[in-house]
Protein backbone atom coordinates (compact mmCIF):
# COMPACT_ATOMS: atom_id res chain seq x y z
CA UNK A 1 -6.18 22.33 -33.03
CA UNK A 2 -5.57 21.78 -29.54
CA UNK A 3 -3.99 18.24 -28.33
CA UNK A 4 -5.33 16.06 -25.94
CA UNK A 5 -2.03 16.90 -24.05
CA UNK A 6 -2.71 20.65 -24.27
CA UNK A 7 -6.33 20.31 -23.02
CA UNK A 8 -4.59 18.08 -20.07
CA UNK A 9 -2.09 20.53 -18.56
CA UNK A 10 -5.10 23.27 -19.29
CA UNK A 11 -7.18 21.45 -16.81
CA UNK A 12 -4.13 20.76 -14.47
CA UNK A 13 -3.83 24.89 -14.28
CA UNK A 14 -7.49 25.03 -13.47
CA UNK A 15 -7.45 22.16 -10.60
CA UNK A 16 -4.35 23.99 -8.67
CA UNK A 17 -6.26 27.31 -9.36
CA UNK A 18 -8.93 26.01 -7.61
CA UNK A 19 -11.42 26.14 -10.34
CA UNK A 20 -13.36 23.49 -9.19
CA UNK A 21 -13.30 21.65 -4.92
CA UNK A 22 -11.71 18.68 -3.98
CA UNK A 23 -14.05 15.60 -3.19
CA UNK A 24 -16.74 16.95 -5.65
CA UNK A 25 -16.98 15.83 -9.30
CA UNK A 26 -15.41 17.74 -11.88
CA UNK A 27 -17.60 18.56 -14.90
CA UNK A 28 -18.50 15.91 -17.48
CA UNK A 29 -16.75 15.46 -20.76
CA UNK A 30 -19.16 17.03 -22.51
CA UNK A 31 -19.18 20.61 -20.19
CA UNK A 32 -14.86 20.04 -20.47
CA UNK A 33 -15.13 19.80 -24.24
CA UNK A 34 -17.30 23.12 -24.84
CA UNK A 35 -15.09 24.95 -21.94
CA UNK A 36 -11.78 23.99 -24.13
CA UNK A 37 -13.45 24.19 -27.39
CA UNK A 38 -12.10 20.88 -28.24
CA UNK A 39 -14.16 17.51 -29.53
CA UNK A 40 -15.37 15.14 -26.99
CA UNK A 41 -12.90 12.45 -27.79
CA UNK A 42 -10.27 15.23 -27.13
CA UNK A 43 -11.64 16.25 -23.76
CA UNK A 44 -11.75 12.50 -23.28
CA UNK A 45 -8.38 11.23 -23.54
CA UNK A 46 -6.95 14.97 -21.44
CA UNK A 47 -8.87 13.44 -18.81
CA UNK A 48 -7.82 9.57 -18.86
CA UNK A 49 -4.27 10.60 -19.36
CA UNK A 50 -4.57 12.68 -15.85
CA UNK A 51 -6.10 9.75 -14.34
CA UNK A 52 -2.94 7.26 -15.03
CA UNK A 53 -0.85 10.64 -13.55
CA UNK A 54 -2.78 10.77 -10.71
CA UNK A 55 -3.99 14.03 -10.88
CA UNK A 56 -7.55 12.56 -10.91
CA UNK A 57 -8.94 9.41 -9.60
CA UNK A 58 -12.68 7.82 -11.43
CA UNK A 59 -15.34 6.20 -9.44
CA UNK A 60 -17.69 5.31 -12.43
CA UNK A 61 -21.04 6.76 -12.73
CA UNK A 62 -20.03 8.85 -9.81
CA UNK A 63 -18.05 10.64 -11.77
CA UNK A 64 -14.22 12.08 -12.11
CA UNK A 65 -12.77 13.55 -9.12
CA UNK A 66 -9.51 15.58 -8.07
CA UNK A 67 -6.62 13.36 -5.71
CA UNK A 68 -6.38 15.57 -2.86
CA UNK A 69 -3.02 16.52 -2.94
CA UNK A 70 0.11 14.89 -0.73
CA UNK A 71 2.23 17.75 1.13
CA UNK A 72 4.55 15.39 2.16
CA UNK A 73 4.09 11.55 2.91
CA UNK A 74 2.08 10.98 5.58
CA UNK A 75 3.69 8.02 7.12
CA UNK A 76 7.22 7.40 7.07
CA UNK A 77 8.30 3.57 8.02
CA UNK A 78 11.64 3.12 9.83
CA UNK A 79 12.57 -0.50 11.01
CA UNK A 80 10.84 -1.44 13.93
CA UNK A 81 7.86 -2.88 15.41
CA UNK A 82 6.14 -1.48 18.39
CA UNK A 83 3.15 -2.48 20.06
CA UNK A 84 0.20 -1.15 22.42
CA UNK A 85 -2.57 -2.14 23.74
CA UNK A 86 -3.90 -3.86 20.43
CA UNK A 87 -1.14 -5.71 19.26
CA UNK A 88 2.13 -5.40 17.51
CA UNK A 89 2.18 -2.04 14.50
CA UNK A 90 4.94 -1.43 11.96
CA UNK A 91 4.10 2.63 11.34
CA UNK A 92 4.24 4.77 14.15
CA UNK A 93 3.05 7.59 11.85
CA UNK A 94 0.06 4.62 11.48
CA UNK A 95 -1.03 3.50 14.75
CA UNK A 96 -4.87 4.65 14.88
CA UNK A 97 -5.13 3.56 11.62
CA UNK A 98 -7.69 1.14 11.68
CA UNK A 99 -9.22 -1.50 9.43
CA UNK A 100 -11.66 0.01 6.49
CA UNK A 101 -14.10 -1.90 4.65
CA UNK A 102 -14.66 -5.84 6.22
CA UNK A 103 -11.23 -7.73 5.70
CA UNK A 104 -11.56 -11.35 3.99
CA UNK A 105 -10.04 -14.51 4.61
CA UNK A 106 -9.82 -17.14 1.94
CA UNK A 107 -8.18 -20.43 0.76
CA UNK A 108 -6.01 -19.76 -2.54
CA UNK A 109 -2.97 -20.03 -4.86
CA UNK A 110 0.00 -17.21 -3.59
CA UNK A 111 2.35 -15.80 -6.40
CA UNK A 112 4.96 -17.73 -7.10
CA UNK A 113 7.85 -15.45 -5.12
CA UNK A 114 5.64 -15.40 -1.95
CA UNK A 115 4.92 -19.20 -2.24
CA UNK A 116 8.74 -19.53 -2.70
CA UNK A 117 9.12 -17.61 0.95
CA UNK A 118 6.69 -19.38 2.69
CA UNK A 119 8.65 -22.74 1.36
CA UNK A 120 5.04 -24.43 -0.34
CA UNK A 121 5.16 -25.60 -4.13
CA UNK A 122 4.10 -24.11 -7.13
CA UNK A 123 0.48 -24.67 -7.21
CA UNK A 124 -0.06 -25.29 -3.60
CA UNK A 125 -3.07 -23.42 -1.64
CA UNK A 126 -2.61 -20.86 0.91
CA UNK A 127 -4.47 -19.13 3.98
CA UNK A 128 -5.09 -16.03 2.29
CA UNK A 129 -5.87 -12.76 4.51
CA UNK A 130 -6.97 -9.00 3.10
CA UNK A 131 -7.31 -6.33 4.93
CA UNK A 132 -7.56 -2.38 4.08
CA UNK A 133 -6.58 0.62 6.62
CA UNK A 134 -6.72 4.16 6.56
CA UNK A 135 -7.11 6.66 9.15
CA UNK A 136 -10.01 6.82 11.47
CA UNK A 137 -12.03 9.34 9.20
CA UNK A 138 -10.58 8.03 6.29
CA UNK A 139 -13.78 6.94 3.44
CA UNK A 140 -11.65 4.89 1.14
CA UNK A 141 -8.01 2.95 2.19
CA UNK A 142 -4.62 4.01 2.23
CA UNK A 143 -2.78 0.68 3.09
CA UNK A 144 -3.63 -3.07 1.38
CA UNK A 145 -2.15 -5.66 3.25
CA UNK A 146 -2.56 -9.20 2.46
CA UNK A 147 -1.05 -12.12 4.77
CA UNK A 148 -0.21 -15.62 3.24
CA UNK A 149 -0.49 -18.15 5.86
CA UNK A 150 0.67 -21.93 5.30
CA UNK A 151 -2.12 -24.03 5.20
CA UNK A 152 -0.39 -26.99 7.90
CA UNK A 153 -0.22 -24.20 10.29
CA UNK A 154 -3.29 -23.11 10.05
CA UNK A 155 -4.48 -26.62 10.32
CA UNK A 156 -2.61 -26.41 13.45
CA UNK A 157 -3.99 -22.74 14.50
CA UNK A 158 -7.33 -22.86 12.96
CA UNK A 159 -8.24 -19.43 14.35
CA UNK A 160 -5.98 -18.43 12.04
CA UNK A 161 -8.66 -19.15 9.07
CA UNK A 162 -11.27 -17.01 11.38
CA UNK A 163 -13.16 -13.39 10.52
CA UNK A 164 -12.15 -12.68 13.78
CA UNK A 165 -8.44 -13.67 15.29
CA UNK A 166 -8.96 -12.07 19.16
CA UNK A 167 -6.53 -9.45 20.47
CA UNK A 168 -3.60 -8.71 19.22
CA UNK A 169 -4.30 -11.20 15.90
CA UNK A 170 -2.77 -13.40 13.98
CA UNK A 171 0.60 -12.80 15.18
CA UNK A 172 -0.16 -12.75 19.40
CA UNK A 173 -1.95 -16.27 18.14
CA UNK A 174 0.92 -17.52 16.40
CA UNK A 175 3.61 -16.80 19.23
CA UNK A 176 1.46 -18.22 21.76
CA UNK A 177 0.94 -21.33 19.87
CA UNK A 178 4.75 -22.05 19.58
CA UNK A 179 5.41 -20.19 22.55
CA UNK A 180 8.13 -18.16 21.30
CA UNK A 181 8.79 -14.32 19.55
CA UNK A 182 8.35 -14.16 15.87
CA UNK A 183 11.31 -12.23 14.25
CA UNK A 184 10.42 -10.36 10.83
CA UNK A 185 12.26 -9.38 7.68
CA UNK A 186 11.01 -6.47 5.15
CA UNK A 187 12.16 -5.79 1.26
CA UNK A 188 10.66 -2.58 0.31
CA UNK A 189 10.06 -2.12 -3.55
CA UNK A 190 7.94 -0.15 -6.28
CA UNK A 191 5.94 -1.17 -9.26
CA UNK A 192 3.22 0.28 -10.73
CA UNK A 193 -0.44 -0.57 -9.28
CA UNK A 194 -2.31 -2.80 -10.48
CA UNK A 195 -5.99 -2.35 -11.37
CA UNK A 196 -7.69 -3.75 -8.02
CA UNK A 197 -5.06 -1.42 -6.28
CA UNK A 198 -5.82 1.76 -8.14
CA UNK A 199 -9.67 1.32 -7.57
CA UNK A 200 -9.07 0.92 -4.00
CA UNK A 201 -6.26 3.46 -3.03
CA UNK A 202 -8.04 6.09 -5.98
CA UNK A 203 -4.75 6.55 -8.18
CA UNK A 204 -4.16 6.73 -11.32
CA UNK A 205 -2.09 4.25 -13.78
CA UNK A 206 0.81 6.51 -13.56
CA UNK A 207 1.36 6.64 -9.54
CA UNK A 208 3.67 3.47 -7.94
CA UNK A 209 3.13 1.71 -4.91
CA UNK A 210 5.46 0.96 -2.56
CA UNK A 211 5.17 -2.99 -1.82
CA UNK A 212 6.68 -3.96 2.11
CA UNK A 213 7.10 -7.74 1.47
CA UNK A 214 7.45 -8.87 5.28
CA UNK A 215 8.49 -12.44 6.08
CA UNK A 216 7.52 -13.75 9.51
CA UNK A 217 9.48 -16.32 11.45
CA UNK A 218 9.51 -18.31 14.56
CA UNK A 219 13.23 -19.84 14.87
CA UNK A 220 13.78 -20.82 11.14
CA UNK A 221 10.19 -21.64 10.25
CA UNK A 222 8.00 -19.16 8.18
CA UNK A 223 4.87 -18.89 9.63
CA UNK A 224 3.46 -16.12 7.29
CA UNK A 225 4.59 -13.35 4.28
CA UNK A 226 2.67 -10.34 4.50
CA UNK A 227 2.61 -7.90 1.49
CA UNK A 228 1.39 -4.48 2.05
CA UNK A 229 0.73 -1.73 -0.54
CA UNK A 230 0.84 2.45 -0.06
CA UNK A 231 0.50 4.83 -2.68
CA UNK A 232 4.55 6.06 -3.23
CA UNK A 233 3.58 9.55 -2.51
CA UNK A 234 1.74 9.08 0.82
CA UNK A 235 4.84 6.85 2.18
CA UNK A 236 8.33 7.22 3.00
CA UNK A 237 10.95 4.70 4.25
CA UNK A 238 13.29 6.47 7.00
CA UNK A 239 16.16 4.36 9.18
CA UNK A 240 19.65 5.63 10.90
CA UNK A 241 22.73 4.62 8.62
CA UNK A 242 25.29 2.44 10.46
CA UNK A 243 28.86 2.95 10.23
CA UNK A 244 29.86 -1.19 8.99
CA UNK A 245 33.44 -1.91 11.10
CA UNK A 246 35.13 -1.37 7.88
CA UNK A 247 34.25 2.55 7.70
CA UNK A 248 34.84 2.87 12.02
CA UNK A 249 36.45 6.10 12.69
CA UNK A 250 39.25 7.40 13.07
CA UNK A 251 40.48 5.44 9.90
CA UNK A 252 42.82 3.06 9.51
CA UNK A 253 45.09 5.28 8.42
CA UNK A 254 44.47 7.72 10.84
CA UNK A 255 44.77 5.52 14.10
CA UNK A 256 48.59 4.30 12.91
CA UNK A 257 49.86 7.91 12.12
């Protein structure tokens, strides 16, 4: 009797064959279970276990459908900012990316690490901004990014509560309300994804995000933390490694010979 596990990598063969297209639903469990010969239940659990490895994503009624596959990530971050026409961007790979879905702004409790950036007590409300991205053709996200804002700045800045924050956003608003350059700061981390994320970004269980925690500052104050979330295979994190003054060359020894 086959395992659920057999019937799984069975179905993996068939979906790099090509058996069935990308973006079109595979068959239903009960066409799977008569084309393995297994029972439903069987056929069942082969296909949620490939949707936590992200072989497949599920949209529902809709049906199950195959991840189009990641050559290589797509965008690979390094550690600056740039800016054009629209505003200050973090991924050059990124830069027509633009918003998809309509973004949401509302009042609400951060976690308790980003509340502990932004310097606000446990408990304490919060501008909270969503937004999704993807590339200009793209029908479902590949970036979440959600800014925390604290709420005596934005009483301050209320455009900073708005749908709509003018050009360049919420940080060309910010700078020209203290009238100074914001500096920023970025931890870059992996867990796995969390239900709202795999709906959105269409993994599975089994596939990590990469989480950019950004801290924003003008001077010493922190004016926002923005936390953004990429599917770990579509991402990359790329920077030039500094020689520190204690590995200069020539060495030490070298230079007293």
């Amino acid at each position: 009797m086959a395992s659920y596990r057999d019937v799984a990598a069975r179905i993996r063969r068939d979906v790099d064959a090509g058996l069935w297209p990308v973006g079109k639903p595979i068959p239903g469990i009960e066409r799977l279970a008569k084309k393995y010969v297994v029972a439903r239940e069987t056929a069942h659990r082969a296909v949620k276990h490939l949707v936590a490895e992200g072989l497949l994503y599920s949209e529902g009624r809709r049906g199950t459908f195959i991840r189009p596959p990641a050559p290589a990530p797509i965008v690979a971050r390094d550690r600056h900012v740039y800016r054009d026409e629209l505003g200050y961007f973090f991924d050059r790979g990124a830069q027509d990316w633009r918003g998809v879905g309509v973004p949401t702004q509302e009042v609400a409790m951060p976690p308790a690490d980003v509340a502990a950036l932004l310097g606000v007590g446990m408990g304490e409300h919060v501008m909270v901004r969503d937004r999704a991205v993807g590339p200009p053709d793209a029908t479902h996200p590949l970036q979440l990014a959600t800014s925390y804002l604290p709420m005596p700045l934005v009483g301050q800045l209320p455009v900073l509560g708005a749908a709509k924050t003018g050009p360049g956003g919420i940080y060309d608003r910010i700078e020209e309300h203290f009238d100074g350059p914001i500096t920023w700061e970025e931890t870059v981390s992996a867990r796995p994804a969390n239900d709202l994320e795999q709906a959105a970004l269409r993994i599975g269980a089994g596939l990590p995000v990469l989480v950019v925690t950004r801290v924003s500052r003008v001077g010493e104050q922190v004016v926002e933390v923005n936390r953004t979330r990429m599917p770990a295979d579509r991402f990359s994190v790329a920077y030039p490694v500094m020689r520190d003054d204690t590995a200069r060359w020539p060495r030490e020894a070298e230079r007293s010979e």
